[in-house]
N, C-alpha and C. Protein backbone atom coordinates (compact mmCIF):
# COMPACT_ATOMS: atom_id res chain seq x y z
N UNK A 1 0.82 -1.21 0.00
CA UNK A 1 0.00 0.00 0.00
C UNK A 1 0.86 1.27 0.00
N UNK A 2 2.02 1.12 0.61
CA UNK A 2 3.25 2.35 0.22
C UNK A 2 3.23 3.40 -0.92
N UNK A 3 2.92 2.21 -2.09
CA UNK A 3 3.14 2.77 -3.47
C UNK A 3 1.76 3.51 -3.87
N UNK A 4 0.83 3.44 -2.76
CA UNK A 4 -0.41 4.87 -3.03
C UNK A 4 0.07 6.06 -2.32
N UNK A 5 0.50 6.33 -1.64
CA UNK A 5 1.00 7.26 -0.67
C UNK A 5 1.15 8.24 -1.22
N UNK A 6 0.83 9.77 -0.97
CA UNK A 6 0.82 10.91 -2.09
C UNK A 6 2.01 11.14 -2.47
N UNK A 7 3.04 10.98 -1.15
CA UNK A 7 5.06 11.33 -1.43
C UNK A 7 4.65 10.50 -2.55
N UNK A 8 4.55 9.21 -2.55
CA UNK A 8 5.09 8.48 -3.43
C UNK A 8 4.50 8.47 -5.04
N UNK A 9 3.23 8.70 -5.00
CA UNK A 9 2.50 8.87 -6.45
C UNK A 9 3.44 9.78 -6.77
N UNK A 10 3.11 11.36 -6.08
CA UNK A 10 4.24 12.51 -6.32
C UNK A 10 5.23 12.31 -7.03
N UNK A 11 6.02 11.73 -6.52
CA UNK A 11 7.35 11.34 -6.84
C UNK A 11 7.36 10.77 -8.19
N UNK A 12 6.73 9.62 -8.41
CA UNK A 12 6.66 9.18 -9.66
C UNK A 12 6.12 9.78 -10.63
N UNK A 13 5.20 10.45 -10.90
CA UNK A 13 4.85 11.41 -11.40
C UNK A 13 6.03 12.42 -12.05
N UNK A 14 6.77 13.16 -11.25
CA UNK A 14 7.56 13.55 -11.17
C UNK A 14 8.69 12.89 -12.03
N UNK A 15 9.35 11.91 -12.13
CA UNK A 15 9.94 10.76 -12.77
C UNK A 15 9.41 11.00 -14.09
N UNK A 16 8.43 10.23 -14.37
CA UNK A 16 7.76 10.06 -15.48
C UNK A 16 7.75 11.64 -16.55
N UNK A 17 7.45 12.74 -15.61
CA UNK A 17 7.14 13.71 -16.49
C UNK A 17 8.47 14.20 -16.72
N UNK A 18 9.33 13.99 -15.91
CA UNK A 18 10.80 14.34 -16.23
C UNK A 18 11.41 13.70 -17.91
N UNK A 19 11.03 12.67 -17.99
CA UNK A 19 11.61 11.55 -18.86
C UNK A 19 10.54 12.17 -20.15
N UNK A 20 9.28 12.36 -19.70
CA UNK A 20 8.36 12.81 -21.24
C UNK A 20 8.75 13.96 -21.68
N UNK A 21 9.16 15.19 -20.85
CA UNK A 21 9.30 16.55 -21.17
C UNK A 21 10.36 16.72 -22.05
N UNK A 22 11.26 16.30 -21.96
CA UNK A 22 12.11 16.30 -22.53
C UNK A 22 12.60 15.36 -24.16
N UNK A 23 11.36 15.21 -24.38
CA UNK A 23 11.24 14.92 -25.87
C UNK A 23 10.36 15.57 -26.87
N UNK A 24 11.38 16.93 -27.15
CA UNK A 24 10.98 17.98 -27.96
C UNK A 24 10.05 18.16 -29.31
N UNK A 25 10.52 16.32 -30.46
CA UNK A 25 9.88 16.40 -31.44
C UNK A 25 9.41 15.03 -31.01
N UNK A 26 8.70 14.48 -30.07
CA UNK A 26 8.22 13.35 -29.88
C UNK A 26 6.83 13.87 -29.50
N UNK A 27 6.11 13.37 -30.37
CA UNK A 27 4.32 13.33 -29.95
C UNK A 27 3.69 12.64 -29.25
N UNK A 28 4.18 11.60 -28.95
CA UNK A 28 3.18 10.06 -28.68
C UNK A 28 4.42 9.26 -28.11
N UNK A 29 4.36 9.18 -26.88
CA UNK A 29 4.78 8.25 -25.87
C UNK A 29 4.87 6.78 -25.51
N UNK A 30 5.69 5.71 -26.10
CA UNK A 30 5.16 4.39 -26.11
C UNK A 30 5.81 4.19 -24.52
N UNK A 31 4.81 3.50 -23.74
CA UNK A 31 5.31 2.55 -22.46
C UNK A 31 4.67 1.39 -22.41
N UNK A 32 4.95 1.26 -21.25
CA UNK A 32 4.69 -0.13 -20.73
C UNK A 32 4.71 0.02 -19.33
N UNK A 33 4.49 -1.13 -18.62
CA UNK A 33 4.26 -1.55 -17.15
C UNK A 33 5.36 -1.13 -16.09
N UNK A 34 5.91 0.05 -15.85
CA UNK A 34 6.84 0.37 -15.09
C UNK A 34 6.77 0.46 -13.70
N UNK A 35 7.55 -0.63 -13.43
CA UNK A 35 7.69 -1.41 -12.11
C UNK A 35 6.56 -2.26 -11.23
N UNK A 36 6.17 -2.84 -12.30
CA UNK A 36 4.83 -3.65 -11.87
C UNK A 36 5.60 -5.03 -12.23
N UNK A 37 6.75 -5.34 -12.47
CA UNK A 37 7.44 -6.97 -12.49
C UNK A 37 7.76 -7.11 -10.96
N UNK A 38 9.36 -7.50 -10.71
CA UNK A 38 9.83 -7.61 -9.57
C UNK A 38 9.82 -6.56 -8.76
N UNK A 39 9.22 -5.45 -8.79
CA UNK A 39 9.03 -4.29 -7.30
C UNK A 39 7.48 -4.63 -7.06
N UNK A 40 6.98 -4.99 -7.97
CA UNK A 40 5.34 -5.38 -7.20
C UNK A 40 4.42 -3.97 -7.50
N UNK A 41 4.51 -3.42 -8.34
CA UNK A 41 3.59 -1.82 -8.41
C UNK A 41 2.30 -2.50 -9.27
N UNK A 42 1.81 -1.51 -8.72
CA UNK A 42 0.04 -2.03 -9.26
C UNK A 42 0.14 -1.43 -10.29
N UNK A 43 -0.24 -1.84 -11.18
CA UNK A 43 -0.60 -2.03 -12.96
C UNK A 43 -1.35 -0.85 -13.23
N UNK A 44 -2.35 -0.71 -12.38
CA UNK A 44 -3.65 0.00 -12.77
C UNK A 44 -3.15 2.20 -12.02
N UNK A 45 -2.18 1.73 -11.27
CA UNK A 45 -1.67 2.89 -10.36
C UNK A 45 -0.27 3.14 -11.97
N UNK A 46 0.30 2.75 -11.99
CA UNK A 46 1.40 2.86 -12.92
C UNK A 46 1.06 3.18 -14.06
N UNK A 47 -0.11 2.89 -15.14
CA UNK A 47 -0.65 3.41 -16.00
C UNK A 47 -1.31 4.83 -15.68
N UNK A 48 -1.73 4.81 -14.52
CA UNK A 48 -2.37 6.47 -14.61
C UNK A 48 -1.41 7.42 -14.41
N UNK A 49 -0.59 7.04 -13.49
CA UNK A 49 0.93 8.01 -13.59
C UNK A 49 1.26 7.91 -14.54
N UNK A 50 1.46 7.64 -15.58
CA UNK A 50 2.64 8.12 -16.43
C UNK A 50 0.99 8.66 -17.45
N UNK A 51 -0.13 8.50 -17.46
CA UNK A 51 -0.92 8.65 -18.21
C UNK A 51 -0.86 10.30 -17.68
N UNK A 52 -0.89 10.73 -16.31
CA UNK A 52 -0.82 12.14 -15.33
C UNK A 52 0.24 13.19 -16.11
N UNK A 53 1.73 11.85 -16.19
CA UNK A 53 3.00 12.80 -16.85
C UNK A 53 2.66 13.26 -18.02
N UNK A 54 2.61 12.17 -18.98
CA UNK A 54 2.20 12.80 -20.23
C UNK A 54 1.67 13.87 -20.81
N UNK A 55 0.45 14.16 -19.93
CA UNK A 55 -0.51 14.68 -20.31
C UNK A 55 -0.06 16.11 -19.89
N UNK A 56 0.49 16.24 -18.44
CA UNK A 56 1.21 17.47 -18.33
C UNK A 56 2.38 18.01 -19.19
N UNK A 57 2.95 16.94 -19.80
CA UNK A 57 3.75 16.98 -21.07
C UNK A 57 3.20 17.03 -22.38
N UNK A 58 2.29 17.39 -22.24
CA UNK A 58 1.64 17.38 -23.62
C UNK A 58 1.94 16.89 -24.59
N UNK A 59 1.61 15.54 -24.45
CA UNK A 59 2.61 14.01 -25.23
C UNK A 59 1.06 13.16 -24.77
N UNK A 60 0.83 12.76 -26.27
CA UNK A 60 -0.15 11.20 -26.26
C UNK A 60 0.39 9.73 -25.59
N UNK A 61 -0.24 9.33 -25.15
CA UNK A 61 0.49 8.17 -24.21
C UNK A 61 0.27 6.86 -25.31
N UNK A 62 0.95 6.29 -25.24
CA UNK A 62 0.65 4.27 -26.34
C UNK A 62 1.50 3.35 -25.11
N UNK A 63 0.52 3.05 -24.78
CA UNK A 63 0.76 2.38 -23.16
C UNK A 63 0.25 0.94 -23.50
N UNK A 64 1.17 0.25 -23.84
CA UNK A 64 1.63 -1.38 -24.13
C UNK A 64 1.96 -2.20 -23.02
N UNK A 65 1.05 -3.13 -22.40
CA UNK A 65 0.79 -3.86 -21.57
C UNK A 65 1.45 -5.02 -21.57
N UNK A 66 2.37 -5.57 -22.19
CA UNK A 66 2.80 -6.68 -22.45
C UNK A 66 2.98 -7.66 -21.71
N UNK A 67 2.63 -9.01 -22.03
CA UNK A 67 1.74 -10.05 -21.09
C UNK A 67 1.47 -9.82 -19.84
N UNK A 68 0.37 -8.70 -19.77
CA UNK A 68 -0.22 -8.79 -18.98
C UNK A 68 -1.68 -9.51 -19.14
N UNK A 69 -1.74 -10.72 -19.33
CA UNK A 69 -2.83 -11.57 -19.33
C UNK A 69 -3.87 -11.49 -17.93
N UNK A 70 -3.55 -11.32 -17.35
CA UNK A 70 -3.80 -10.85 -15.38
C UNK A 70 -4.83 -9.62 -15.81
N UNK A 71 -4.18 -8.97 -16.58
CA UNK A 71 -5.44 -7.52 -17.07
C UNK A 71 -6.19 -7.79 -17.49
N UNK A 72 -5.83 -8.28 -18.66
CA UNK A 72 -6.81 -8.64 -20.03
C UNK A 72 -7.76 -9.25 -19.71
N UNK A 73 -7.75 -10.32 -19.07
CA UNK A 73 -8.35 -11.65 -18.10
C UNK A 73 -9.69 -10.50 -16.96
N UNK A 74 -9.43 -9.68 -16.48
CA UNK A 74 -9.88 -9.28 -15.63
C UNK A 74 -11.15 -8.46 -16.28
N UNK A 75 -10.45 -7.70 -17.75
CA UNK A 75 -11.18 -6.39 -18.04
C UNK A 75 -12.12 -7.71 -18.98
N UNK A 76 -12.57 -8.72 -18.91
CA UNK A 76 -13.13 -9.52 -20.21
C UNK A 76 -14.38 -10.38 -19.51
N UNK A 77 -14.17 -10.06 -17.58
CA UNK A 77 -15.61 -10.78 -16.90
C UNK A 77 -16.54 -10.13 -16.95
């Protein structure tokens, strides 16, 4: 539950928009699942942060889930 904590959204946030801002002729943002393998970050918390950065970066997000079957599986009951 750490990784809801406002320091900590904050922070990442922060991260994320650092890394988007700084791509001057880049429109559209490809990611993926950052730090939802071996640190354990929730999937659904990690997509909206960097979905938060972006957007304050005024950068389209292409947010690639890759095997995450665990999602897919979930969003399909």
């Amino acid at each position: 539950m750490e990784q809801w904590s406002q320091d900590n959204v904050d922070r990442e946030i922060s991260k994320a928009y650092a890394g988007f801002i700084n791509t001057k002729h880049i429109k559209t943002i490809a990611t993926g699942n950052w730090g939802c393998g071996v640190f354990k970050g929730d999937i659904r918390l990690k997509f909206i942060i960097q979905w938060i950065a972006a957007s304050l970066a005024g950068k389209k997000l292409l947010y690639c889930p890759y095997g995450s079957n665990r999602l897919l599986s979930e969003n399909l009951k």
